[in-house]
C-alpha atoms as a PDB file:
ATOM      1  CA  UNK A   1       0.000   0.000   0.000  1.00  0.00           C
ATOM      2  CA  UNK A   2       0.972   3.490  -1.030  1.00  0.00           C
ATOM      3  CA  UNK A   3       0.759   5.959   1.439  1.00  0.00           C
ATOM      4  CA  UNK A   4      -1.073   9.238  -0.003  1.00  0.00           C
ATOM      5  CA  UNK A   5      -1.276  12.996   1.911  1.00  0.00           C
ATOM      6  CA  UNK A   6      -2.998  16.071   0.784  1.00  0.00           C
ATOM      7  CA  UNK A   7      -2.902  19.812   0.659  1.00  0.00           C
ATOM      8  CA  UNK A   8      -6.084  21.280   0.217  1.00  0.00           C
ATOM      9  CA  UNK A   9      -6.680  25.080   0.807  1.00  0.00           C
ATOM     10  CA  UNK A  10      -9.654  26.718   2.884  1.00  0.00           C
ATOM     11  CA  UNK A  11     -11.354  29.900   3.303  1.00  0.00           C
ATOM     12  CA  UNK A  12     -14.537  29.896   4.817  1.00  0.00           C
ATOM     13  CA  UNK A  13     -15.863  26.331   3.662  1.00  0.00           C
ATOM     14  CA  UNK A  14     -18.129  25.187   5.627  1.00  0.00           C
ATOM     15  CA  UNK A  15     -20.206  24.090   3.247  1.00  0.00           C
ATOM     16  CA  UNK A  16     -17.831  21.651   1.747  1.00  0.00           C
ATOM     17  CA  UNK A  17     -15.476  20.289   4.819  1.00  0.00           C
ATOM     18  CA  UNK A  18     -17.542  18.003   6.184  1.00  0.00           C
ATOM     19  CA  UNK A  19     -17.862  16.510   2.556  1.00  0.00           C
ATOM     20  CA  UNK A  20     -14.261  16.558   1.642  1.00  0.00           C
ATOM     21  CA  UNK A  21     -13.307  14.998   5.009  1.00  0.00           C
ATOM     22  CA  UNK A  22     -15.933  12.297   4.932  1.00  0.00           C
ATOM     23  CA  UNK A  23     -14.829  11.445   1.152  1.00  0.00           C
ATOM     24  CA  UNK A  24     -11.103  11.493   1.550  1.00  0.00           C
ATOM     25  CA  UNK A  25     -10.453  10.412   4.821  1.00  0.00           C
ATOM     26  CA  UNK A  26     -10.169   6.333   3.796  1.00  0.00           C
ATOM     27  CA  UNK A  27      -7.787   7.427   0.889  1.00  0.00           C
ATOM     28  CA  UNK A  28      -4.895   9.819   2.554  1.00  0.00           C
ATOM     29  CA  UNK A  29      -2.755   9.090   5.135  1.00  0.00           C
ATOM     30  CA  UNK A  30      -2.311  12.471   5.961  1.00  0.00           C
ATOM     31  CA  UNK A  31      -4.490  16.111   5.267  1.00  0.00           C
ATOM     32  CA  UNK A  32      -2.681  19.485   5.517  1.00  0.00           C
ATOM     33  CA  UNK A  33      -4.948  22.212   5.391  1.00  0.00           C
ATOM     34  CA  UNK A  34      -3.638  25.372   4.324  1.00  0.00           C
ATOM     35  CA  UNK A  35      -5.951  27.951   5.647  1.00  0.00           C
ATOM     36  CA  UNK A  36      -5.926  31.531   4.445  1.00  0.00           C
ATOM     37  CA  UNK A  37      -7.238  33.092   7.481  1.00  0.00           C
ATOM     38  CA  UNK A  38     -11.251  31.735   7.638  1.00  0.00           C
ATOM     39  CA  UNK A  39     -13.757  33.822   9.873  1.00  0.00           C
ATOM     40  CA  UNK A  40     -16.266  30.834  10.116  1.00  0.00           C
ATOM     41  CA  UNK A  41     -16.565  27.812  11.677  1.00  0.00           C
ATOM     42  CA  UNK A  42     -14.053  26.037   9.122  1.00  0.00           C
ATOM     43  CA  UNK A  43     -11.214  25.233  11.524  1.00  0.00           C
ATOM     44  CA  UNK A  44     -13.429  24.098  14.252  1.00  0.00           C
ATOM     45  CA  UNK A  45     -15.001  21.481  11.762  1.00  0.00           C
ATOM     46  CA  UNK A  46     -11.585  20.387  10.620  1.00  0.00           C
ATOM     47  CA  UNK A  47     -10.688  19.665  14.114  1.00  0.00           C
ATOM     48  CA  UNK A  48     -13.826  18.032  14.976  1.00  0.00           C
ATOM     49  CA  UNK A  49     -13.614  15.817  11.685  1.00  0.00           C
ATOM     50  CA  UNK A  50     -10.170  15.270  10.906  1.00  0.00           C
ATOM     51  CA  UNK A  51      -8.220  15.778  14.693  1.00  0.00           C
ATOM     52  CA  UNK A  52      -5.245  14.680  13.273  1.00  0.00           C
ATOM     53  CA  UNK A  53      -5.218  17.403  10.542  1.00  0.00           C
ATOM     54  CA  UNK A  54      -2.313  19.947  10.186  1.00  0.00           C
ATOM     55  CA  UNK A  55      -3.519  23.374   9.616  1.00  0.00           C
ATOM     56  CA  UNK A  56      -1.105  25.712   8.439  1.00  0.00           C
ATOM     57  CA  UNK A  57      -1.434  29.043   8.681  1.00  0.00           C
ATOM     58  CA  UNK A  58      -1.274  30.938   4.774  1.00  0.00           C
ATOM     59  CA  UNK A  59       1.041  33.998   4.890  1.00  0.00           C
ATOM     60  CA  UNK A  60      -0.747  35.266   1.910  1.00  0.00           C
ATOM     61  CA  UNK A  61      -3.069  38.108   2.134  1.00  0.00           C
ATOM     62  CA  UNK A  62      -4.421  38.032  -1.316  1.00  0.00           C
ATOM     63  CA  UNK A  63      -4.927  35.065  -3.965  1.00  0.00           C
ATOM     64  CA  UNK A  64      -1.959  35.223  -5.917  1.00  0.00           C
ATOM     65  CA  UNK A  65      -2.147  32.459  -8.006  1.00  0.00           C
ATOM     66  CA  UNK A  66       1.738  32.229  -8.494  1.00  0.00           C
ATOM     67  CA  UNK A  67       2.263  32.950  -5.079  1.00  0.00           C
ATOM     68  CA  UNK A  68      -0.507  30.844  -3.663  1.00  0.00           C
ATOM     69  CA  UNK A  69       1.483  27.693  -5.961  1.00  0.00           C
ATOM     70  CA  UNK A  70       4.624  28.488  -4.420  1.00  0.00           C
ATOM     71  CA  UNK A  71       3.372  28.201  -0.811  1.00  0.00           C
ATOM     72  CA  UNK A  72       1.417  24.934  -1.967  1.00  0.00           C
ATOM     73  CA  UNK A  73       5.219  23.331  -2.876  1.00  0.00           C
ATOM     74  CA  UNK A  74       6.484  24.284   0.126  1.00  0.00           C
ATOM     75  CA  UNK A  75       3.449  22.685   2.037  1.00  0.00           C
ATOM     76  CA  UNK A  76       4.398  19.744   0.156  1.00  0.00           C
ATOM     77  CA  UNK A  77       7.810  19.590   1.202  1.00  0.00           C
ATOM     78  CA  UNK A  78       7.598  20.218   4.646  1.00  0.00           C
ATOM     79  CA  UNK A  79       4.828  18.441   5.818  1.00  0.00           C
ATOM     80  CA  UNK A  80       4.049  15.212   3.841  1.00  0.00           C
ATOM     81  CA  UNK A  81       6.797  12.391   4.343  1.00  0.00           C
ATOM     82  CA  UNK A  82       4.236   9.843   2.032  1.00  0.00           C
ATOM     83  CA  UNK A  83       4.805   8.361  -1.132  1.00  0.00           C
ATOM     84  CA  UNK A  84       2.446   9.719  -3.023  1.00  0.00           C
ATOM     85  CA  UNK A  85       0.821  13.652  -2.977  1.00  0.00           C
ATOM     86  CA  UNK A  86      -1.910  15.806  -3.932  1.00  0.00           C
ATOM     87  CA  UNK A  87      -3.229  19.119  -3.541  1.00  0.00           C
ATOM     88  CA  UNK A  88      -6.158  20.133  -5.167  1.00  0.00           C
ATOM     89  CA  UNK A  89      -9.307  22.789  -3.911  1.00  0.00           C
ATOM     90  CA  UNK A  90     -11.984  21.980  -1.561  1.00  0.00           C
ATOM     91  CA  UNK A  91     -14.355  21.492  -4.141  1.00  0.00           C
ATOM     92  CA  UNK A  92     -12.417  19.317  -5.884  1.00  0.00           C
ATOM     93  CA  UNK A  93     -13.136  15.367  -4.655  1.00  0.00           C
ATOM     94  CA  UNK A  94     -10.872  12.149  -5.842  1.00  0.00           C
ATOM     95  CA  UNK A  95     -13.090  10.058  -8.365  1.00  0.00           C
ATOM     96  CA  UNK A  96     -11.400   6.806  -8.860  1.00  0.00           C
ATOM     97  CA  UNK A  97     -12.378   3.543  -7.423  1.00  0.00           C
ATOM     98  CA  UNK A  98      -8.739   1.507  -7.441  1.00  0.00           C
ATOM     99  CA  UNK A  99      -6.495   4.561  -6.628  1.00  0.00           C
ATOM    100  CA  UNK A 100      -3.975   2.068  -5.536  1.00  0.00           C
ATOM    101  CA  UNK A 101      -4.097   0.060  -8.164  1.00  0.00           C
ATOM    102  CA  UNK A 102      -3.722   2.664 -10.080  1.00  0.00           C
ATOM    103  CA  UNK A 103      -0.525   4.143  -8.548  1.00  0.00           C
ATOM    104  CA  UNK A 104       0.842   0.253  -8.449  1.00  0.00           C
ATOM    105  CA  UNK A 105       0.093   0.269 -12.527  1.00  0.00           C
ATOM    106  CA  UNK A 106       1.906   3.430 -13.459  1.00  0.00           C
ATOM    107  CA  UNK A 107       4.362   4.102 -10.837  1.00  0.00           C
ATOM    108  CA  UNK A 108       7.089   4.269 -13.329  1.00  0.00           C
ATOM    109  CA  UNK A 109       5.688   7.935 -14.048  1.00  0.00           C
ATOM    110  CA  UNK A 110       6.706  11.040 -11.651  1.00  0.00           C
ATOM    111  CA  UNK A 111       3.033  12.153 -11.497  1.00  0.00           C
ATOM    112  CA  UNK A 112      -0.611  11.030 -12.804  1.00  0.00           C
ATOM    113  CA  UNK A 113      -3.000  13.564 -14.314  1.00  0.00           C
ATOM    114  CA  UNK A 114      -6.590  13.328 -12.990  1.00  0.00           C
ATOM    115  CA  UNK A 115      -9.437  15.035 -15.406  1.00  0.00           C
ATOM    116  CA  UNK A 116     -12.524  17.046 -13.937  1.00  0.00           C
ATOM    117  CA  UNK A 117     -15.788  15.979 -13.816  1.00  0.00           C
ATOM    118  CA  UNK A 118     -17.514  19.821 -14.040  1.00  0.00           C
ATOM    119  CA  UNK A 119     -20.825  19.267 -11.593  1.00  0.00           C
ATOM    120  CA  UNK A 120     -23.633  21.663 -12.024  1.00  0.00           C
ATOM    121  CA  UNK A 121     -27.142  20.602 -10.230  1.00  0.00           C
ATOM    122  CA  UNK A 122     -29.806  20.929 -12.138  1.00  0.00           C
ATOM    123  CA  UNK A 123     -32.268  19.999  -9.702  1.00  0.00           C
ATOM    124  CA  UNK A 124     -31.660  22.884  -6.940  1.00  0.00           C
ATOM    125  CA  UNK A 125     -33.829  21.039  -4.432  1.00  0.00           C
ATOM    126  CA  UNK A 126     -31.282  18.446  -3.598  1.00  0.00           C
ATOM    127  CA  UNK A 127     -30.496  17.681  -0.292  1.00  0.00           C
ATOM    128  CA  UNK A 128     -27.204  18.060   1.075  1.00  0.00           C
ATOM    129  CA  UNK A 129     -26.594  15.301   3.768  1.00  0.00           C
ATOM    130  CA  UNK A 130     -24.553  12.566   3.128  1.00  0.00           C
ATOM    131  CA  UNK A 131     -21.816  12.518   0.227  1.00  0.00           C
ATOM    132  CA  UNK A 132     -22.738  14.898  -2.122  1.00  0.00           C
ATOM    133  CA  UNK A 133     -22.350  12.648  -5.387  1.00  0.00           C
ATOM    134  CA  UNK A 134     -25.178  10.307  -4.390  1.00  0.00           C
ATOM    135  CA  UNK A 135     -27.832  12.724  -5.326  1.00  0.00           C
ATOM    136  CA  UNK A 136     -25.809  15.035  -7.720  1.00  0.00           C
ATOM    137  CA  UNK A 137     -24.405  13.253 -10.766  1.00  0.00           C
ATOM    138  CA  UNK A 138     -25.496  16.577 -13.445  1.00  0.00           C
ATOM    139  CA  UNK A 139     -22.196  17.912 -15.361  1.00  0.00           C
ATOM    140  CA  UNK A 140     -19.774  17.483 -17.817  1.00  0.00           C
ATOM    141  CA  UNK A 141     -16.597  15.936 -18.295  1.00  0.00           C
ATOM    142  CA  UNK A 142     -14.037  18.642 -19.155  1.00  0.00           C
ATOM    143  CA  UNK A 143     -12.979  18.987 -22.578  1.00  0.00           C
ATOM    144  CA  UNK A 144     -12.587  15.582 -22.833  1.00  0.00           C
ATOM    145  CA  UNK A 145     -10.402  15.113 -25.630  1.00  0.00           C
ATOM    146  CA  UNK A 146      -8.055  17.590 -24.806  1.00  0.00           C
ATOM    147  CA  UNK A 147      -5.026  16.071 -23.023  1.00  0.00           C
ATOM    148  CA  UNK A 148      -3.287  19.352 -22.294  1.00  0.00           C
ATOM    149  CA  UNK A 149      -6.323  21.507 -21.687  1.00  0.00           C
ATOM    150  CA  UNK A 150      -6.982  23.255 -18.134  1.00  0.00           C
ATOM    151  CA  UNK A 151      -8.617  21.087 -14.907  1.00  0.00           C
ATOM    152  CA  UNK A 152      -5.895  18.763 -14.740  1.00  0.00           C
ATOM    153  CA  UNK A 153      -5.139  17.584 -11.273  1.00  0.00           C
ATOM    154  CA  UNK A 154      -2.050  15.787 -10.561  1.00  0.00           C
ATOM    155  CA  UNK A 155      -0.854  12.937  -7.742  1.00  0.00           C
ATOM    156  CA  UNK A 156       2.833  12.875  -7.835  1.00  0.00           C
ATOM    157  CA  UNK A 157       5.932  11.280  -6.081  1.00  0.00           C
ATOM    158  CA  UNK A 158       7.836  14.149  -5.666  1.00  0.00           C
ATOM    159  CA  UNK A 159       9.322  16.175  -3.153  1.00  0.00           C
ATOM    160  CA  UNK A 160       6.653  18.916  -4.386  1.00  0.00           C
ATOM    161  CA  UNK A 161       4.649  19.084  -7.486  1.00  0.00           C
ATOM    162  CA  UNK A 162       6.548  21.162  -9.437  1.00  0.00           C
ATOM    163  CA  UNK A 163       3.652  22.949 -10.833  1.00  0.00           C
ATOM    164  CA  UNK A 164       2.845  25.096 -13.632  1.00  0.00           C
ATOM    165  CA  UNK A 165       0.274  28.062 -12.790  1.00  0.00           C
ATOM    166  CA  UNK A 166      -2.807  27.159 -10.972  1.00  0.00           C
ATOM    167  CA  UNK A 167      -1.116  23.363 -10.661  1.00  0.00           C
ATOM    168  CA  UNK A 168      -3.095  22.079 -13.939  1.00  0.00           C
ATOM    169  CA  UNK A 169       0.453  21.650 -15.439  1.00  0.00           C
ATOM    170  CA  UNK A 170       3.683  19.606 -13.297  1.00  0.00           C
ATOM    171  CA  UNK A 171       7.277  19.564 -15.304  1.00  0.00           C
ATOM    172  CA  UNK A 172       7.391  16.132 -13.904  1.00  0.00           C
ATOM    173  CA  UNK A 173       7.634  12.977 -16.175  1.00  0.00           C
ATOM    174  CA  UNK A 174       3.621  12.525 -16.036  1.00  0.00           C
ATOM    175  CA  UNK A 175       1.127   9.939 -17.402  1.00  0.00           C
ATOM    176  CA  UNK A 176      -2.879  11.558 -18.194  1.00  0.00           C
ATOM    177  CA  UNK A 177      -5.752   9.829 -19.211  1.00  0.00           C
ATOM    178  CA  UNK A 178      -9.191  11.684 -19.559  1.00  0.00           C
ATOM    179  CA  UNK A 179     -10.654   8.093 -17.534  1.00  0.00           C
ATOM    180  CA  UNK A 180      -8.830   9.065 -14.590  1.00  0.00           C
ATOM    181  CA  UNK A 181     -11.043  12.025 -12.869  1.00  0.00           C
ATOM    182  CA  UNK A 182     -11.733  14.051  -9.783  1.00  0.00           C
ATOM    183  CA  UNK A 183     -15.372  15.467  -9.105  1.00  0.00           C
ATOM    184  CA  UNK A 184     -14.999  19.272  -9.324  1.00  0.00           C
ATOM    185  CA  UNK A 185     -18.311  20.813  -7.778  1.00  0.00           C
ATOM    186  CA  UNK A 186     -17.942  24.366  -9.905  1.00  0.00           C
ATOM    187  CA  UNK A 187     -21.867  24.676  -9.342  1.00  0.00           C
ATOM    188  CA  UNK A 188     -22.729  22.173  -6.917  1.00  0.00           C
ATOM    189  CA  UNK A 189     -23.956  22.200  -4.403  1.00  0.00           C
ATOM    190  CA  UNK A 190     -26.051  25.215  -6.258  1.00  0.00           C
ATOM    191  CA  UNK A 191     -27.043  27.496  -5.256  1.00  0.00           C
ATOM    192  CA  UNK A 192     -25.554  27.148  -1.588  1.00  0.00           C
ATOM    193  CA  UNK A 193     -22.341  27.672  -3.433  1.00  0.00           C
ATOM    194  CA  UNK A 194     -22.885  31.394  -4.609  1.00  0.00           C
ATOM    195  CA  UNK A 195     -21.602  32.875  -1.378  1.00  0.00           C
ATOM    196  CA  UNK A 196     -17.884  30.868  -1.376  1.00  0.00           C
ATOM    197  CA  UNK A 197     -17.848  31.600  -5.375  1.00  0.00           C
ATOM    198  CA  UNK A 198     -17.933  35.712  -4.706  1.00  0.00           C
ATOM    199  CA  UNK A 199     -15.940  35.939  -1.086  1.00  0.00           C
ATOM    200  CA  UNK A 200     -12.617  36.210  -2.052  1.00  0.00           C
ATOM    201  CA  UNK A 201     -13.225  39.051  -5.071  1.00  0.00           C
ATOM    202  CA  UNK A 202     -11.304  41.549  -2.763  1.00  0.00           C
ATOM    203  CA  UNK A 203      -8.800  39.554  -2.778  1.00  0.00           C
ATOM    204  CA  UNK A 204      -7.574  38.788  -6.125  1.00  0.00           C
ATOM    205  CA  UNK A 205      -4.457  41.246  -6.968  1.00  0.00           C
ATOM    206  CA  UNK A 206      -4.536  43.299  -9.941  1.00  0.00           C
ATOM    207  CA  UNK A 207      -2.037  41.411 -12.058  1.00  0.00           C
ATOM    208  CA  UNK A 208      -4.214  38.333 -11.745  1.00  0.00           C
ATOM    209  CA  UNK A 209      -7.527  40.057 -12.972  1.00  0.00           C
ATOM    210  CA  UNK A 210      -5.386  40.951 -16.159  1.00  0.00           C
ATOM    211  CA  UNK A 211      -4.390  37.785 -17.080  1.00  0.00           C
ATOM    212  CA  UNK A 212      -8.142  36.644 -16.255  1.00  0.00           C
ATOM    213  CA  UNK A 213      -7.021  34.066 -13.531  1.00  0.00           C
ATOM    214  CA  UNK A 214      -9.590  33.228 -10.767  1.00  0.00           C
ATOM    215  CA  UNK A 215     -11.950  34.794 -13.160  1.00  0.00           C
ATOM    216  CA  UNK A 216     -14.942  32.803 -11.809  1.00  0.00           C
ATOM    217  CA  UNK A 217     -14.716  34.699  -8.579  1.00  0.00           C
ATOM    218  CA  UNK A 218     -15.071  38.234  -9.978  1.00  0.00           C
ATOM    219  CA  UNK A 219     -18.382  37.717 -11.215  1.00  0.00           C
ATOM    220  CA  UNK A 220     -21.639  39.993 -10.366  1.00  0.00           C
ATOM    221  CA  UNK A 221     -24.389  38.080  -9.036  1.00  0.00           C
ATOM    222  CA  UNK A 222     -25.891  38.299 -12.683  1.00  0.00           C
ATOM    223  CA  UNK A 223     -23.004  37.326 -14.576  1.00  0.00           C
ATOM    224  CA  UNK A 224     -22.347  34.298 -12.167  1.00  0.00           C
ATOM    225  CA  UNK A 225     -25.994  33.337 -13.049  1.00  0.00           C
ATOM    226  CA  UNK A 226     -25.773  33.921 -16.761  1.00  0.00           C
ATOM    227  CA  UNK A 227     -22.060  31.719 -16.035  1.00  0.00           C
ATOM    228  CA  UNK A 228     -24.193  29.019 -14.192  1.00  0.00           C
ATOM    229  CA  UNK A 229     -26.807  28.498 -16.750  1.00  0.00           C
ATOM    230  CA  UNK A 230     -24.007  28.195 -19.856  1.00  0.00           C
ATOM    231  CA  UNK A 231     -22.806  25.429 -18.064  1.00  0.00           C
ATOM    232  CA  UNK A 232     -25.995  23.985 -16.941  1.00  0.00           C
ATOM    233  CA  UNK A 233     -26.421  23.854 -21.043  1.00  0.00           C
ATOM    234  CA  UNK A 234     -23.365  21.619 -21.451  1.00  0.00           C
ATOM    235  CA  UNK A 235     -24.267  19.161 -18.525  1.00  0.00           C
ATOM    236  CA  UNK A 236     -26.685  16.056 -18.924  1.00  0.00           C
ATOM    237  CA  UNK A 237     -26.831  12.989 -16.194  1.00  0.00           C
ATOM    238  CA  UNK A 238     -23.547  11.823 -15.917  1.00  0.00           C
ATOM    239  CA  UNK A 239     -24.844   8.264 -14.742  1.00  0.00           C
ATOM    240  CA  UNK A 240     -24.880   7.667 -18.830  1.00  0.00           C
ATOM    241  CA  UNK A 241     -20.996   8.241 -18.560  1.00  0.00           C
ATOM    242  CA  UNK A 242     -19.468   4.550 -18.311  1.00  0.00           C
ATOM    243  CA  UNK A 243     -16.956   5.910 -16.667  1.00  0.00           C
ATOM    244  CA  UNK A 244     -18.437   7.971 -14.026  1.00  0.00           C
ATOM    245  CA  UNK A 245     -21.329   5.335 -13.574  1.00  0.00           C
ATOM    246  CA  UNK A 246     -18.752   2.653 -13.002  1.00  0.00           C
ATOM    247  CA  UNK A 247     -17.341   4.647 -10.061  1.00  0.00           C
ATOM    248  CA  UNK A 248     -20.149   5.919  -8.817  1.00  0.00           C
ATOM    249  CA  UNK A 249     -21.190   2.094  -8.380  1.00  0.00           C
ATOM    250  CA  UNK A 250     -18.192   1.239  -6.474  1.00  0.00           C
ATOM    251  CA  UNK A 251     -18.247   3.790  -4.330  1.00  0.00           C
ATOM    252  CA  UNK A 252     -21.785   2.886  -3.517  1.00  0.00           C
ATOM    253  CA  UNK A 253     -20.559  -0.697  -2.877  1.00  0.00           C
ATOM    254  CA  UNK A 254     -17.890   1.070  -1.248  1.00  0.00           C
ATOM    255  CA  UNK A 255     -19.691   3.212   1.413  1.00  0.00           C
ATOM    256  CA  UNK A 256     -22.544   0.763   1.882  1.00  0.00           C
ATOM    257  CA  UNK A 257     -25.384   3.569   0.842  1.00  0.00           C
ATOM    258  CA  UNK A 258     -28.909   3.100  -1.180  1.00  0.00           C
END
């Protein structure tokens, strides 16, 4: 067995914690948080979920992107001893159901490339106990044929990723395949998710806004609608997806749910 630890950033994510906890806490070994300085109840769910969590501190006042990928290698370096590593968002949830087997099969490569799963409820009624994938399977794969398009996420075995900007890219010797995917919740849980989506607008530096990164969190209220409902036009049931259906079976079998 491979032993696995993650960096995942938080700022004010309450919404998703107890989620991402509950979903990832039978895969890694060990969860760094990196949190940039949350005013709700995000650490004290960490603590009460995860006790054996390290939260670290950001020393970042704004969301640099390059900056915010430089502290992320560091995380890595200093605080996760395992073989394997990942760091992805909070919204972001590990969608394979051998990840083992999969590290065992490839682990000739420096890094594997994981593909997103974009989820965008169409049904806005949906409850949100238990994991959130149970009753929300609307969305798209992400550009699907496109092996060196954006939404990459990368597991690596590495001192740190080595990441290009926003960590969709590692100079590592890497292996991708568009069956390989994560679950990125981009409008889901919707619309619960507005508020997280616009926080951090003051916070995005200037050079960032003019190279349009982070631009999904300096949206109006309107234009984050008008953005919702382009990708709600892209999305179908993803349960017709042979490849999400077959994991969303196993991890049924998995977590013993109906």
């Amino acid at each position: 067995m491979y032993s696995i630890g993650s960096v995942v950033h938080v700022y004010n994510e309450e919404l998703l914690i107890p989620h991402w906890i509950a979903h990832h806490q039978h895969l890694y070994e060990k969860m760094v948080f990196i949190d940039h300085h949350s005013t709700d109840m995000s650490l004290e769910l960490i603590g009460a979920m995860a006790p054996e969590a390290i939260v670290v501190t950001s020393r970042l006042s704004e969301f640099d992107a390059q900056l915010v990928d430089d502290e992320v290698m560091e995380v890595e370096k200093e605080y996760l001893n395992t073989d394997y590593k990942i760091t992805s968002n909070i919204s972001e949830f590990m969608w394979h159901d051998d990840l083992q087997g999969l590290l065992e099969e490839n682990k000739e490569f420096e890094a594997i490339g994981f593909k997103a799963y974009m989820m965008v409820d169409k049904d806005l009624s949906l409850p949100l106990d238990g994991p959130l994938w149970r009753d929300r399977h609307h969305g798209y794969l992400d550009n699907e044929t496109a092996l060196n398009s954006r939404r990459w996420r990368f597991i690596h075995r590495m001192e740190h990723g080595h990441y290009g900007l926003g960590r969709h890219h590692v100079n590592l010797k890497d292996i991708k395949n568009p069956d390989w995917t994560i679950l990125f919740a981009s409008f889901s849980p919707w619309p619960q998710a507005i508020p997280r989506k616009m926080q951090i607008q003051h916070r995005i530096p200037e050079r960032d806004r003019k190279i349009g990164s982070g631009i999904q969190h300096q949206q109006s209220l309107s234009t984050l609608d008008n953005f919702y409902r382009s990708e709600l036009a892209k999305s179908s049931d993803l349960l017709l997806d042979k490849t999400f259906a077959r994991n969303y079976s196993s991890y049924i079998d998995q977590r013993g749910l109906i």
